[in-house]
N, C-alpha and C. Protein backbone atom coordinates (compact mmCIF):
# COMPACT_ATOMS: atom_id res chain seq x y z
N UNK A 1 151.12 157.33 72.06
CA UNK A 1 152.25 157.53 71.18
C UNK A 1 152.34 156.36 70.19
N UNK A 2 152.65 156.34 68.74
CA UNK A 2 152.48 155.72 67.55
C UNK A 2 153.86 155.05 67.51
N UNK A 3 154.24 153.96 67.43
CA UNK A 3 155.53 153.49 67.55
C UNK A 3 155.94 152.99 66.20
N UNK A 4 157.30 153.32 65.38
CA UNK A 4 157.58 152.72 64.17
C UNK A 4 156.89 152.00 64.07
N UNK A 5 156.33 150.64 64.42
CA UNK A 5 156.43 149.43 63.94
C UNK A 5 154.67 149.85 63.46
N UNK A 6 153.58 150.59 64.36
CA UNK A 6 152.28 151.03 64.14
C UNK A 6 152.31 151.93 62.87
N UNK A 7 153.19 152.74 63.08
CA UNK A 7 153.30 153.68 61.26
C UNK A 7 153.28 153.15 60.50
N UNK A 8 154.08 152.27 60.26
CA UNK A 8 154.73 151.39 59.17
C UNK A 8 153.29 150.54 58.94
N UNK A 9 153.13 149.62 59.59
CA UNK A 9 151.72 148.86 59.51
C UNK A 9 150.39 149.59 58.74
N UNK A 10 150.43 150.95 59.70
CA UNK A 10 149.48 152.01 58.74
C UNK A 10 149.45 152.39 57.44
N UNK A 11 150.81 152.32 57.28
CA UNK A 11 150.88 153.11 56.30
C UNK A 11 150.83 152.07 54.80
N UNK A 12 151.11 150.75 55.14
CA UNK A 12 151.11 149.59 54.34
C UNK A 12 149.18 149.25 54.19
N UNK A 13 148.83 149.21 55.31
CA UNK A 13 147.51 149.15 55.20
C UNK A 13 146.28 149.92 54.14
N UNK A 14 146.75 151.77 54.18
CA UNK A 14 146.83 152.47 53.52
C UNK A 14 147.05 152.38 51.87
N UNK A 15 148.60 152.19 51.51
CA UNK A 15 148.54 151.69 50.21
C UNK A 15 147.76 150.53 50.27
N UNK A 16 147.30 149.36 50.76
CA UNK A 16 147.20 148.67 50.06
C UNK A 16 145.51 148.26 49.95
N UNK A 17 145.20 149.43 50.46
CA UNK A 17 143.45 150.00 50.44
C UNK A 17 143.01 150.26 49.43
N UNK A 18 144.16 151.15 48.57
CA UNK A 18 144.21 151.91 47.50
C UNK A 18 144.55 151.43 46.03
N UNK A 19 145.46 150.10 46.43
CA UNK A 19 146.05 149.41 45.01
C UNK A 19 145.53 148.57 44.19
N UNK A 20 145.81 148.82 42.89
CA UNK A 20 144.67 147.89 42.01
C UNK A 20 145.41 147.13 42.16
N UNK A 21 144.94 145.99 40.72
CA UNK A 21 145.85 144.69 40.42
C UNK A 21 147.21 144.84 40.41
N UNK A 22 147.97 145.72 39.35
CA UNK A 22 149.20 145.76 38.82
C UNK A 22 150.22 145.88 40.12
N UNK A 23 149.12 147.23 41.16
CA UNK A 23 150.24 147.83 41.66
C UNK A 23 150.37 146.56 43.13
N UNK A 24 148.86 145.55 43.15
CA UNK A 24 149.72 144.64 44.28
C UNK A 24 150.46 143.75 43.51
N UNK A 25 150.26 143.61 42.13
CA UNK A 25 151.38 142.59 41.83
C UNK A 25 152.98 142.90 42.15
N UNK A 26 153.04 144.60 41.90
CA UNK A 26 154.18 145.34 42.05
C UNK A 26 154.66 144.80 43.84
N UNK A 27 153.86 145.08 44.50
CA UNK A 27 153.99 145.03 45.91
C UNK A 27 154.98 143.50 45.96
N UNK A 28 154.02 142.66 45.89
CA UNK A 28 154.48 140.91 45.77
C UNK A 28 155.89 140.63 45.32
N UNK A 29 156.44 141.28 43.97
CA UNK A 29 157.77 141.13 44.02
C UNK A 29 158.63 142.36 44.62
N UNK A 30 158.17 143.45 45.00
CA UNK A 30 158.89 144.09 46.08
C UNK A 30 159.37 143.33 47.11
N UNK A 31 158.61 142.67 47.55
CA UNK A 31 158.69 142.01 48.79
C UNK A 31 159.72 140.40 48.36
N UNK A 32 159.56 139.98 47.46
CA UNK A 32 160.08 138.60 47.17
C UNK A 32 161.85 139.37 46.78
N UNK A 33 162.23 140.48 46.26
CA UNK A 33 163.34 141.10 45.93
C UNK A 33 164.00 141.57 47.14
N UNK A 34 163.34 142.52 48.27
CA UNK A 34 163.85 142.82 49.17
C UNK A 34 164.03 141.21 50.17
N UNK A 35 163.64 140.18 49.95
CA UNK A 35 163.81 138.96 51.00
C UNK A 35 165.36 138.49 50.19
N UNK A 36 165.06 138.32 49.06
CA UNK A 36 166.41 137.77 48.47
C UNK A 36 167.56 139.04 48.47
N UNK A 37 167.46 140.20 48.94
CA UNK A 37 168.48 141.02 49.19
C UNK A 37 168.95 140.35 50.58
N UNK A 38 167.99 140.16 51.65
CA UNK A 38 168.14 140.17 53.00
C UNK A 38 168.93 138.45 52.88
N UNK A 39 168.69 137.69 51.94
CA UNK A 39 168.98 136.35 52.44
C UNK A 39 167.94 135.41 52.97
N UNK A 40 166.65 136.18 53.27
CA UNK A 40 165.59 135.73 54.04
C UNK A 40 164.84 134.87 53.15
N UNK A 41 165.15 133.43 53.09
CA UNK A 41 164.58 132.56 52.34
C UNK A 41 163.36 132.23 52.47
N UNK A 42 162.09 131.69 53.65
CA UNK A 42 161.18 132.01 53.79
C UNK A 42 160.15 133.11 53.54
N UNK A 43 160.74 134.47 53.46
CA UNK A 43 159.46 135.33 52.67
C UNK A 43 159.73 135.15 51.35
N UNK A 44 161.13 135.32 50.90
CA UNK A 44 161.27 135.12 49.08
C UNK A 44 160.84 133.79 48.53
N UNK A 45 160.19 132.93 49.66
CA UNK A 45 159.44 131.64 49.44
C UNK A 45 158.18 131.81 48.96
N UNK A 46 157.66 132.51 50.11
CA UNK A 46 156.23 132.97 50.44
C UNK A 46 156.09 133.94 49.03
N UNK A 47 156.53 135.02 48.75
CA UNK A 47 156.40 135.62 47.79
C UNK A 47 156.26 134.84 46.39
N UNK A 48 157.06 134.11 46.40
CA UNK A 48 156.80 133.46 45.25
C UNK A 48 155.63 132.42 44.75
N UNK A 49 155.25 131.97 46.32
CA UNK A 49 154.53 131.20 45.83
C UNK A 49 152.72 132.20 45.59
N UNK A 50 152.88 133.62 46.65
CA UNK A 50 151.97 134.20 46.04
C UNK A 50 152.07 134.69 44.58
N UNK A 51 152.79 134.90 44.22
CA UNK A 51 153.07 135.18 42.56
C UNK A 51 152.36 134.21 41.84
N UNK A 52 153.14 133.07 41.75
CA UNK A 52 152.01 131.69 42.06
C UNK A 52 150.90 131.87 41.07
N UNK A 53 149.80 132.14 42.80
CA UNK A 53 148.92 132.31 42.78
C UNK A 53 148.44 133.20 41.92
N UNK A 54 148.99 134.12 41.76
CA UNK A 54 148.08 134.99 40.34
C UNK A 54 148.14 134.63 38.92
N UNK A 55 148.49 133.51 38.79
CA UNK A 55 148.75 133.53 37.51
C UNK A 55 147.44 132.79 36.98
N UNK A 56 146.84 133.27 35.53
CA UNK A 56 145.68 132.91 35.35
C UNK A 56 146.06 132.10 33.53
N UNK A 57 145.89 130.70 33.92
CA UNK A 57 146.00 130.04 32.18
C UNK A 57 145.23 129.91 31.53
N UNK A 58 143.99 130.46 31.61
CA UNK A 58 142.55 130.43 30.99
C UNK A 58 143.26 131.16 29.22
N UNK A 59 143.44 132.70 29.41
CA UNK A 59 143.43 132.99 28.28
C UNK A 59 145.19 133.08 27.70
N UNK A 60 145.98 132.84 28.42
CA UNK A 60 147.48 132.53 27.47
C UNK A 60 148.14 131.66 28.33
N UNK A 61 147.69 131.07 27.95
CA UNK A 61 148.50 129.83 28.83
C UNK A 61 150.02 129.62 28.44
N UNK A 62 150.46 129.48 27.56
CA UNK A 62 151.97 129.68 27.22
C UNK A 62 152.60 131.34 28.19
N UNK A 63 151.64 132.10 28.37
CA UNK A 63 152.50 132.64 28.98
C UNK A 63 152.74 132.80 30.67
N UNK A 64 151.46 132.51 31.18
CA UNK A 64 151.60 131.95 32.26
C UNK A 64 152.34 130.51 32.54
N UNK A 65 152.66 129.88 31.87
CA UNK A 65 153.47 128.12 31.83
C UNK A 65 155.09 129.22 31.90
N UNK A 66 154.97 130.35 31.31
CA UNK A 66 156.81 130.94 31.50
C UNK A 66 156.60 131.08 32.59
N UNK A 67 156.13 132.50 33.10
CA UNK A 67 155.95 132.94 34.56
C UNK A 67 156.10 131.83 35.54
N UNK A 68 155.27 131.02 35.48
CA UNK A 68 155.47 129.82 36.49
C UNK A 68 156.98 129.01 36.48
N UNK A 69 157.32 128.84 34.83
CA UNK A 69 159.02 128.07 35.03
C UNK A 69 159.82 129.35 35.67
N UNK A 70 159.60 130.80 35.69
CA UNK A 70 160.63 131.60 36.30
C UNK A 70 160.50 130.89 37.76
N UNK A 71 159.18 131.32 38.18
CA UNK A 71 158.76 131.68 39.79
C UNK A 71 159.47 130.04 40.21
N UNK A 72 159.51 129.12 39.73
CA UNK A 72 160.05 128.16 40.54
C UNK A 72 161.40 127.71 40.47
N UNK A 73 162.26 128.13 39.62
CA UNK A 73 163.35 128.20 38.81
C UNK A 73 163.87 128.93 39.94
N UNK A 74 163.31 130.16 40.25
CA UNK A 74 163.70 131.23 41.57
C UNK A 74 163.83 130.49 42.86
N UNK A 75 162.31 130.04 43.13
CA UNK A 75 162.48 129.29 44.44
C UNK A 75 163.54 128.29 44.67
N UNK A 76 163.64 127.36 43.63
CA UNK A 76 164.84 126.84 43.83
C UNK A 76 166.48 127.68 43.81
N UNK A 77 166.71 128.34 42.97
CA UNK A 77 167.44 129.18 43.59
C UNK A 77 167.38 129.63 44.93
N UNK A 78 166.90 129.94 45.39
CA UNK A 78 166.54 130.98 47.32
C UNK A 78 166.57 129.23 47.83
N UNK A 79 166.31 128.37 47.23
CA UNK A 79 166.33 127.42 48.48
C UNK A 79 167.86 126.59 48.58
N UNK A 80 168.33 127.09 47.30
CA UNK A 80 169.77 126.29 47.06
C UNK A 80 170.45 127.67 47.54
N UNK A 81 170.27 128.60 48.15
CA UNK A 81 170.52 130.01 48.93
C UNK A 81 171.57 130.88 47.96
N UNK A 82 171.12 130.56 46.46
CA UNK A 82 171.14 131.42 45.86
C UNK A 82 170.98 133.10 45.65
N UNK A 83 170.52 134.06 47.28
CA UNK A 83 169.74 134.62 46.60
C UNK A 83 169.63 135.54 46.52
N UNK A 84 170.80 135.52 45.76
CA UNK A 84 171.78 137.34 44.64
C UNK A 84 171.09 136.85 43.63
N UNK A 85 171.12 135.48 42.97
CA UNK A 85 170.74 134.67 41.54
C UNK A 85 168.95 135.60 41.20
N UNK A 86 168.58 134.59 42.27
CA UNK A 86 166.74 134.83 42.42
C UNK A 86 166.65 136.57 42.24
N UNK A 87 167.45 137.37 43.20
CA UNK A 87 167.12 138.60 42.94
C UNK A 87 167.09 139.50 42.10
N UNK A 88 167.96 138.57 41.21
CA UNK A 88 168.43 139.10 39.82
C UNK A 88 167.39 139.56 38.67
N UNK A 89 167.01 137.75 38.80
CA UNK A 89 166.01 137.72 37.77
C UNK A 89 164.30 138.66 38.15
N UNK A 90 164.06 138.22 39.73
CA UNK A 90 162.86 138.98 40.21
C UNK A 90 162.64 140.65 39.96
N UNK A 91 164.25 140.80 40.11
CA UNK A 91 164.19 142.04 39.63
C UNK A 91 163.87 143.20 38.37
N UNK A 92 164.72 142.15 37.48
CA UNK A 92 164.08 142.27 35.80
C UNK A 92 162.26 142.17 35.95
N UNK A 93 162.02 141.44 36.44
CA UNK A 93 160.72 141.10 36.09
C UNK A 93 159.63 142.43 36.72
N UNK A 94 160.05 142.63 37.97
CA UNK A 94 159.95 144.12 38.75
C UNK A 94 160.00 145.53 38.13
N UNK A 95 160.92 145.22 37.28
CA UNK A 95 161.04 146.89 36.23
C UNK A 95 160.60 146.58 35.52
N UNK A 96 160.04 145.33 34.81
CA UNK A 96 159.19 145.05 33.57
C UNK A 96 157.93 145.45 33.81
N UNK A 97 157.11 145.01 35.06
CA UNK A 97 155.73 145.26 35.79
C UNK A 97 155.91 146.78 36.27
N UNK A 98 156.80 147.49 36.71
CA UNK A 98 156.87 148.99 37.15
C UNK A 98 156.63 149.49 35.80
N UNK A 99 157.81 149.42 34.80
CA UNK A 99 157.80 149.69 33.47
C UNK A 99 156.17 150.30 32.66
N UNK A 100 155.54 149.00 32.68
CA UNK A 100 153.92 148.78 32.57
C UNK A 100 153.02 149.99 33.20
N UNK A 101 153.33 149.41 34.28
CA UNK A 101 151.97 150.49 35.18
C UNK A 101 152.45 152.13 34.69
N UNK A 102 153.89 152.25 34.54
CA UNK A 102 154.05 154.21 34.11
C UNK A 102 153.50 154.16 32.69
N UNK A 103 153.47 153.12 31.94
CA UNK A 103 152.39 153.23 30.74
C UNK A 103 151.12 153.32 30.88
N UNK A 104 150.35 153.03 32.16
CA UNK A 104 148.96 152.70 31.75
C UNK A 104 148.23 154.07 31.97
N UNK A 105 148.61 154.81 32.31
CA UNK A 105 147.39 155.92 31.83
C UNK A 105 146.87 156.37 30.76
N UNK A 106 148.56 156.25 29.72
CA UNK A 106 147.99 156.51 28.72
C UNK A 106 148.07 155.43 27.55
N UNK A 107 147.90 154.40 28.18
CA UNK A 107 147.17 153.41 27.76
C UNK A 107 145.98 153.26 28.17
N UNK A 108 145.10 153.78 28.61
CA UNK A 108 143.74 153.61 29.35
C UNK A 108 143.17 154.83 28.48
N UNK A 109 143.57 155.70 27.82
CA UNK A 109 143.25 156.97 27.07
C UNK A 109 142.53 156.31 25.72
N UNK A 110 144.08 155.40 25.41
CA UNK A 110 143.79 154.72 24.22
C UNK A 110 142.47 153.73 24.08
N UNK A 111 142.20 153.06 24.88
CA UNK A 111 141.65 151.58 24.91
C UNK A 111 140.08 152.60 25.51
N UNK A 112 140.15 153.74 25.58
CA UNK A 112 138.51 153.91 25.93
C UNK A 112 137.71 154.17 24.26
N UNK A 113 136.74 153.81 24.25
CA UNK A 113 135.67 154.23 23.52
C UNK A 113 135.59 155.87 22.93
N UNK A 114 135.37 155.39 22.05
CA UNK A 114 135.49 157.17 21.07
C UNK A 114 134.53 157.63 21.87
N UNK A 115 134.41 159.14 22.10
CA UNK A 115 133.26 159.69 23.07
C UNK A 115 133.23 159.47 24.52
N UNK A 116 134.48 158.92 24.82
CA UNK A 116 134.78 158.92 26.41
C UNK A 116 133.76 157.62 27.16
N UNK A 117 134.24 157.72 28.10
CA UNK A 117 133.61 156.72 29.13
C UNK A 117 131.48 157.28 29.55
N UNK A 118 131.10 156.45 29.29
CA UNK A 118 129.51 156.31 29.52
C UNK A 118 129.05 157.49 28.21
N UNK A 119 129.68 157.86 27.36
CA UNK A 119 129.12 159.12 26.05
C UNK A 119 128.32 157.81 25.24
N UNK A 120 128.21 158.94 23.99
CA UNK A 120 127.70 158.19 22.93
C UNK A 120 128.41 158.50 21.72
N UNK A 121 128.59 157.50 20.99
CA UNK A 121 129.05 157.44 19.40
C UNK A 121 128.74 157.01 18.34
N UNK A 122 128.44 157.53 17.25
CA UNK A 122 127.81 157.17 16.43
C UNK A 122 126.10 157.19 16.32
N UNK A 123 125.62 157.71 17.74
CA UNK A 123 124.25 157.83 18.09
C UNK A 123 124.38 156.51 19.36
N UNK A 124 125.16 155.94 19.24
CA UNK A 124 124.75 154.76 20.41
C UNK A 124 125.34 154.97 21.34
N UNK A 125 124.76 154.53 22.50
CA UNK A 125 125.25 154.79 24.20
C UNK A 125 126.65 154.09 24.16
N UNK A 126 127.70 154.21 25.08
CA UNK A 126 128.62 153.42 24.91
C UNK A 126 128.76 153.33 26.39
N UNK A 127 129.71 152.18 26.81
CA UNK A 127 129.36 152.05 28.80
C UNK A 127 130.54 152.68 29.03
N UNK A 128 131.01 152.64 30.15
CA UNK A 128 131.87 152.97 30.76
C UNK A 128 133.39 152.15 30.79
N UNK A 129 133.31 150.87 29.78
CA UNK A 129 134.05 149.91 30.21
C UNK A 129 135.04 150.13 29.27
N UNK A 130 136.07 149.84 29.33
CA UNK A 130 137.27 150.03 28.21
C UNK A 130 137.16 148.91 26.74
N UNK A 131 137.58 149.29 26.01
CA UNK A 131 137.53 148.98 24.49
C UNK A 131 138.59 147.87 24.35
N UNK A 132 139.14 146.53 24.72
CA UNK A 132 139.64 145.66 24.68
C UNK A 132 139.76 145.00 22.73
């Protein structure tokens, strides 16, 4: 017999077999929003500092230098047990990244290569990779 706590595990395992980038970024502040609902300062810790971690300053660094003043701006909030404050803002940021991903399909329409993915155009092969 499968006990809540084994479903649940499965079923997280499951999505997260399946999720690209966006949608674990989505996951990460799910989780940092539902801790600052709960009060639970340690995961809305942890969350944040995986947020953190994704942030890449190679190619915009001004905008990763924001992201990072939120994400710690937050933590201190949740640690000064702020954390209606923190949830506030995590949250905006949550419908901004949800927001995104219900765009990207057909944003992925746009950004392919005339002649579809692996065709040809113009007489030349084109790959499979999106048109950046």
């Amino acid at each position: 017999m499968t006990t809540l706590g084994e479903a649940r595990k499965a079923y997280t395992r499951g999505r997260l077999a399946g999720a690209g980038p966006l949608d674990l970024l989505i996951m990460v502040y799910e989780v940092a929003v539902g801790a600052c609902r709960r009060g639970d300062s340690v995961r809305a810790v942890q969350a944040l500092a995986m947020l953190e971690g994704t942030l890449d300053f190679g190619p915009d660094e001004a905008a990763a230098t924001g992201f990072l003043r939120i994400y710690r701006y937050c933590a201190e909030l949740v640690r000064d047990g702020q954390h209606e404050e923190a949830g506030r803002w995590l949250s905006e940021l949550l419908e901004a990244w949800a927001g995104a991903r219900a765009h990207m399909p057909r944003l992925k329409k746009r950004l392919m290569p005339p002649g579809g993915a692996g065709g040809r155009h113009n007489g030349k092969a084109t790959s499979s990779r999106w048109w950046f």
